[in-house]
N, C-alpha and C. Protein backbone atom coordinates (compact mmCIF):
# COMPACT_ATOMS: atom_id res chain seq x y z
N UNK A 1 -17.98 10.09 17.53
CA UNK A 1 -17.77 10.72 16.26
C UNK A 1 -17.11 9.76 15.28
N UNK A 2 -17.07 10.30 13.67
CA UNK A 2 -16.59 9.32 12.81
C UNK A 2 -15.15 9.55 12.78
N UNK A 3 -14.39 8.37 12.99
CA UNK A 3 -13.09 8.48 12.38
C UNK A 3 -12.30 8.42 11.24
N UNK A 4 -11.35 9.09 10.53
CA UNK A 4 -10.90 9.75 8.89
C UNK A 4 -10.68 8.37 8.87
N UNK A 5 -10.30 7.71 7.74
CA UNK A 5 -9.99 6.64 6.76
C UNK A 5 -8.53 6.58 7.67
N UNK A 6 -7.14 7.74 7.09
CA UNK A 6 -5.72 7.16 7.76
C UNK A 6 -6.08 6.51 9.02
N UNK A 7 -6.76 7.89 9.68
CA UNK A 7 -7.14 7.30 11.46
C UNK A 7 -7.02 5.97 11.81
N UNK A 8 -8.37 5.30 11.10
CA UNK A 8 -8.73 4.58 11.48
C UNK A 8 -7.79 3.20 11.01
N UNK A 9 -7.30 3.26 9.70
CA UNK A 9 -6.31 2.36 9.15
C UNK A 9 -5.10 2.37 10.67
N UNK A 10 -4.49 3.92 10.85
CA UNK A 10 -3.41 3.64 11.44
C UNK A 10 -3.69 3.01 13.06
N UNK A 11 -5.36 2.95 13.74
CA UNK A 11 -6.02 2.67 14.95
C UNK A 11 -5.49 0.97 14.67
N UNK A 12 -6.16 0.39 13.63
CA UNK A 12 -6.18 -1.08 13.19
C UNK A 12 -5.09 -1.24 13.31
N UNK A 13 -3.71 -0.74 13.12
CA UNK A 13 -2.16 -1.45 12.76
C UNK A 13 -1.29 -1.15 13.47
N UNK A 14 -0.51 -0.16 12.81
CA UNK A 14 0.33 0.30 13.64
C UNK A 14 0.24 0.80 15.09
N UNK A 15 -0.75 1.44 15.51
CA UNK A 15 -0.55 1.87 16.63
C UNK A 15 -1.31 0.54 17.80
N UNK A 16 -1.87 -0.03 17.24
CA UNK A 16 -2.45 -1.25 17.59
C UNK A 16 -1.08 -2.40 18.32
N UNK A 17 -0.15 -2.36 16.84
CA UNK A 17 0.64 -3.26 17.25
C UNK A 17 2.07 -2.87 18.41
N UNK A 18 1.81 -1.14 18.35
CA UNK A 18 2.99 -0.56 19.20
C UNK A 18 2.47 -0.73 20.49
N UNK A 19 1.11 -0.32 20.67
CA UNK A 19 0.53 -0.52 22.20
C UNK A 19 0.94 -2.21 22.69
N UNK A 20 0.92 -3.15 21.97
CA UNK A 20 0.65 -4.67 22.04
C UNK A 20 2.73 -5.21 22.44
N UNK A 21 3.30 -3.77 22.08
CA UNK A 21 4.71 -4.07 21.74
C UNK A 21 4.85 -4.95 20.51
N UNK A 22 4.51 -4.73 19.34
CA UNK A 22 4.76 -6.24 18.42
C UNK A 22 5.55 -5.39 17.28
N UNK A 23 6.82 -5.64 17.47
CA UNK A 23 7.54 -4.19 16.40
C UNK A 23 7.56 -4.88 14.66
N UNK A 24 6.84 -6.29 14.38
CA UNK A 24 7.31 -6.49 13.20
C UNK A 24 5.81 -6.89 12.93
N UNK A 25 4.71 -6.18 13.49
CA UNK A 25 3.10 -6.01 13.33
C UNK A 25 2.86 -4.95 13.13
N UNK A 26 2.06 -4.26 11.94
CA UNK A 26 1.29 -3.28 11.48
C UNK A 26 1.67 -2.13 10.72
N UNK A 27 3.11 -2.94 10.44
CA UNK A 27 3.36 -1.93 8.99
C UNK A 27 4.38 -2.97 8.31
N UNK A 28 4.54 -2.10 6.94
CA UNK A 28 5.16 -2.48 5.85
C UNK A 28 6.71 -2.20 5.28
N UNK A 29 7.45 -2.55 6.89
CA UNK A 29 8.97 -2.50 7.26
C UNK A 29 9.43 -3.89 6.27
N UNK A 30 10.84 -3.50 6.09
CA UNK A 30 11.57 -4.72 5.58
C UNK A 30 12.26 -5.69 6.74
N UNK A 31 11.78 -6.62 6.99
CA UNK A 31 11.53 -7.66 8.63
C UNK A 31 10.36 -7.75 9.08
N UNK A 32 9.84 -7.12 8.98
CA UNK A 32 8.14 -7.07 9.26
C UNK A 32 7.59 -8.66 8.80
N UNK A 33 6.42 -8.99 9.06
CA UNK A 33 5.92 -9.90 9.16
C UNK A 33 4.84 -10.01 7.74
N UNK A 34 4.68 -8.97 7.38
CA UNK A 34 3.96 -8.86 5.98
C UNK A 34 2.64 -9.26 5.76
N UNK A 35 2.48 -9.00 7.13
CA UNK A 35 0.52 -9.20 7.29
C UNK A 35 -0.16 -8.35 6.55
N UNK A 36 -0.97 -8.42 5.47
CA UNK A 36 -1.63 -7.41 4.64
C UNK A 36 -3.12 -7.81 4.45
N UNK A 37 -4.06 -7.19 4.52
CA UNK A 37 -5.47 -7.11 4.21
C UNK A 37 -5.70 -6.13 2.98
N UNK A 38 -6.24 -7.06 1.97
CA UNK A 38 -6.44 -5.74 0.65
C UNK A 38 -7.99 -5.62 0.57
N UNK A 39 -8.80 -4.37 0.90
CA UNK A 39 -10.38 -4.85 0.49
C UNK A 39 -10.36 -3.43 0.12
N UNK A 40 -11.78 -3.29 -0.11
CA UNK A 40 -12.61 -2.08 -0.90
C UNK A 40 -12.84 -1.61 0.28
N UNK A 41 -12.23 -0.27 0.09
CA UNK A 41 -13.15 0.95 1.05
C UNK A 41 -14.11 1.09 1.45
N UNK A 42 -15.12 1.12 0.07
CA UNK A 42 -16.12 1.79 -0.04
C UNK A 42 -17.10 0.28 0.24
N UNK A 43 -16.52 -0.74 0.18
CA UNK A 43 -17.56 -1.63 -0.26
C UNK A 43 -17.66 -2.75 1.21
N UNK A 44 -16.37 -2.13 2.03
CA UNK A 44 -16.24 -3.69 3.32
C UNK A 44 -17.39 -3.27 4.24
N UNK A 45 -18.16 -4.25 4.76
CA UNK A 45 -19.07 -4.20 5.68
C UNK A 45 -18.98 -5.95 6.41
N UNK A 46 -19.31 -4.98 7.70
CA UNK A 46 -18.94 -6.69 8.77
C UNK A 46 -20.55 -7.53 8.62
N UNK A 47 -20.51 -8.54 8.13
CA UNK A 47 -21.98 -9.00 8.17
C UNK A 47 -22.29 -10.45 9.20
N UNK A 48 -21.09 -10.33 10.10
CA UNK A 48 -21.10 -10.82 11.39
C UNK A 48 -22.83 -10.38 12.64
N UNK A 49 -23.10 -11.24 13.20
CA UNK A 49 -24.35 -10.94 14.40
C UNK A 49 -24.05 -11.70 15.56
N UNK A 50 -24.22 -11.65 16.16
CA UNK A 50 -24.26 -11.94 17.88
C UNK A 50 -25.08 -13.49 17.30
N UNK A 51 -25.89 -13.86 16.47
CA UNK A 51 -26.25 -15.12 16.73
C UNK A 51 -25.64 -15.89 15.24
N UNK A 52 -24.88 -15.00 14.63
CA UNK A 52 -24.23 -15.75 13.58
C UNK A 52 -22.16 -15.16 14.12
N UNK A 53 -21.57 -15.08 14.68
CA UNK A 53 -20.58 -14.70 14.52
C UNK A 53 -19.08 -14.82 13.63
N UNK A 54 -19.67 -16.26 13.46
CA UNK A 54 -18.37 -16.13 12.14
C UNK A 54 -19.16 -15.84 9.96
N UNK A 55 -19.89 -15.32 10.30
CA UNK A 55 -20.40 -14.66 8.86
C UNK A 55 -18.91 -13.64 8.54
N UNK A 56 -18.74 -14.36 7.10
CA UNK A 56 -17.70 -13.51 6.16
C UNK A 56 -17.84 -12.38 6.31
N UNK A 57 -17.29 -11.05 6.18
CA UNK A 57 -17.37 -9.56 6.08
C UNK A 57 -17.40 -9.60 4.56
N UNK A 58 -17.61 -8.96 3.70
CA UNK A 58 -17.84 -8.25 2.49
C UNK A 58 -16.77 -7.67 2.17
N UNK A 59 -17.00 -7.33 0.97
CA UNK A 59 -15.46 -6.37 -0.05
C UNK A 59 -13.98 -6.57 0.99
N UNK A 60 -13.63 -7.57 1.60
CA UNK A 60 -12.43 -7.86 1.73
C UNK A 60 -11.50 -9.20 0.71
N UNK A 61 -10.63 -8.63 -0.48
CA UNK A 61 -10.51 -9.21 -1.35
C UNK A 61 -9.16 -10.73 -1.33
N UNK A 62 -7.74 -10.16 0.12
CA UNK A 62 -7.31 -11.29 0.17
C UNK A 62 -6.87 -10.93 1.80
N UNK A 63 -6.60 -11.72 2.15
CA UNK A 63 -5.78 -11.71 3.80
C UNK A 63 -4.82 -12.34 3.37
N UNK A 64 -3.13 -12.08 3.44
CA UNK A 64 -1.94 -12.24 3.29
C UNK A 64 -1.29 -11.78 4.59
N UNK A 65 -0.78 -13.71 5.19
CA UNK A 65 0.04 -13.66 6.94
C UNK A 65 1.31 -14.15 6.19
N UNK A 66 2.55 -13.39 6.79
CA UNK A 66 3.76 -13.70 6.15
C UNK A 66 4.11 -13.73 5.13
N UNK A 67 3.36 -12.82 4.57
CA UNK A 67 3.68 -13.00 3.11
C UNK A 67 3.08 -14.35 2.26
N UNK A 68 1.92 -14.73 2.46
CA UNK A 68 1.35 -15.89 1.89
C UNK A 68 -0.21 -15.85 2.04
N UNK A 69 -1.19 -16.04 1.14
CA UNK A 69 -2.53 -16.09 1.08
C UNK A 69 -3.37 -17.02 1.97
N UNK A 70 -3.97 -16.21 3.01
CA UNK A 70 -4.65 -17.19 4.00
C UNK A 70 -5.77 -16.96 3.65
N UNK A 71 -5.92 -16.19 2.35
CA UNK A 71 -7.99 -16.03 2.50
C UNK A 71 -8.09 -15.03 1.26
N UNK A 72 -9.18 -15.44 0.13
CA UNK A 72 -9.13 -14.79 -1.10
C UNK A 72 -10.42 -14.72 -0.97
N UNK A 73 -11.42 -13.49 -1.08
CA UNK A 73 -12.74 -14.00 -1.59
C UNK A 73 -13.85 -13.76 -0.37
N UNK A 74 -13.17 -14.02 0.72
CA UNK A 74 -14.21 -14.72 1.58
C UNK A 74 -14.36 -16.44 2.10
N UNK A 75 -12.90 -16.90 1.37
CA UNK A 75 -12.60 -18.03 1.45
C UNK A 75 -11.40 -18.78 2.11
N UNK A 76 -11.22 -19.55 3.07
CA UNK A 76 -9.88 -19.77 3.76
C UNK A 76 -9.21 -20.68 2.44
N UNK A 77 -7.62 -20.17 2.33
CA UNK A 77 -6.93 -20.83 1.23
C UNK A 77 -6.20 -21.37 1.94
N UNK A 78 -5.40 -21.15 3.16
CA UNK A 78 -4.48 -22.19 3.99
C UNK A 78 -4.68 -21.44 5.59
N UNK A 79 -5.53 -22.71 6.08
CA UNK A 79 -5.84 -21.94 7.40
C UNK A 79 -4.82 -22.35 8.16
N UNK A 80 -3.02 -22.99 8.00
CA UNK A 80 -2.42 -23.07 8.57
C UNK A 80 -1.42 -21.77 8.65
N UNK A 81 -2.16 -20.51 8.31
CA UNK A 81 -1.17 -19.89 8.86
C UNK A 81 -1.95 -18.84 9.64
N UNK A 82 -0.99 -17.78 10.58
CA UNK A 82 -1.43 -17.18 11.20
C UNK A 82 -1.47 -18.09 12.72
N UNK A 83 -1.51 -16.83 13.78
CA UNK A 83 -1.73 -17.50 15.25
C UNK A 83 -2.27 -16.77 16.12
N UNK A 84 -2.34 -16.53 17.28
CA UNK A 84 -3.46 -15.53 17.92
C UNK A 84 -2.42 -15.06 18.68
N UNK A 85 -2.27 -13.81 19.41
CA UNK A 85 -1.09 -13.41 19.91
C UNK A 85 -1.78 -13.06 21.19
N UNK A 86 -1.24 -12.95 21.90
CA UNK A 86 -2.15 -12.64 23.45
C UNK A 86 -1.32 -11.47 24.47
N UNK A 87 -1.58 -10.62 24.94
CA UNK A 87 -0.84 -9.87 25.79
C UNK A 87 -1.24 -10.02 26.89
N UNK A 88 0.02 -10.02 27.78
CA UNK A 88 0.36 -9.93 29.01
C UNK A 88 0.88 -8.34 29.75
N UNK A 89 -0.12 -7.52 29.65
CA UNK A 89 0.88 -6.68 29.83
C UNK A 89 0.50 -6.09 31.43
C-alpha cells in the first residue's frame, strides 16, 4: 500500500536514525547534525536503473550535511562532506 507524505518523511529520518541509534540524525534538534534535503514533493522522481545507478533524481533542489551545501541542482558543490555510517548492530 501507499504511504502518507509525514509517514514516509518520518520512515526516511527520524525513525530511520533511532533504529540505527544515531540521536543527532533525522531531525531538526539544536546539536543535531543539520542534515537537510529540500526538494519538490510533487516533482522528485528517482531516475536511477540497475544499468545506470548513479543517474541524478529530479526535483531535489539542495542536500545540506552539517549545515553546509553538498549538492544544489543535481550537482556536487563539495563532495568533501558527508560519510557513510555503517551499523553494527
Amino acid at each position: 500500500g501507499k504511504v502518507g507524505r509525514m509517514e514516509g518523511i518520518a520512515k526516511m529520518t527520524c525513525r530511520s536514525a533511532e533504529r540505527l541509534r544515531l540521536p543527532k540524525k533525522g531531525n531538526l534538534k539544536p546539536g543535531s547534525d543539520a542534515d537537510v534535503v529540500i526538494f519538490d514533493y510533487e516533482h522528485v522522481r528517482d531516475t536511477a536503473t540497475f544499468e545506470e545507478p548513479a543517474l541524478v533524481p529530479e526535483g531535489i533542489a539542495y542536500v545540506i550535511l552539517s549545515g553546509e551545501i553538498a549538492a544544489k541542482d543535481g550537482e556536487i558543490v563539495n563532495a568533501h562532506l558527508g560519510k557513510a555510517v555503517r551499523y553494527e548492530g
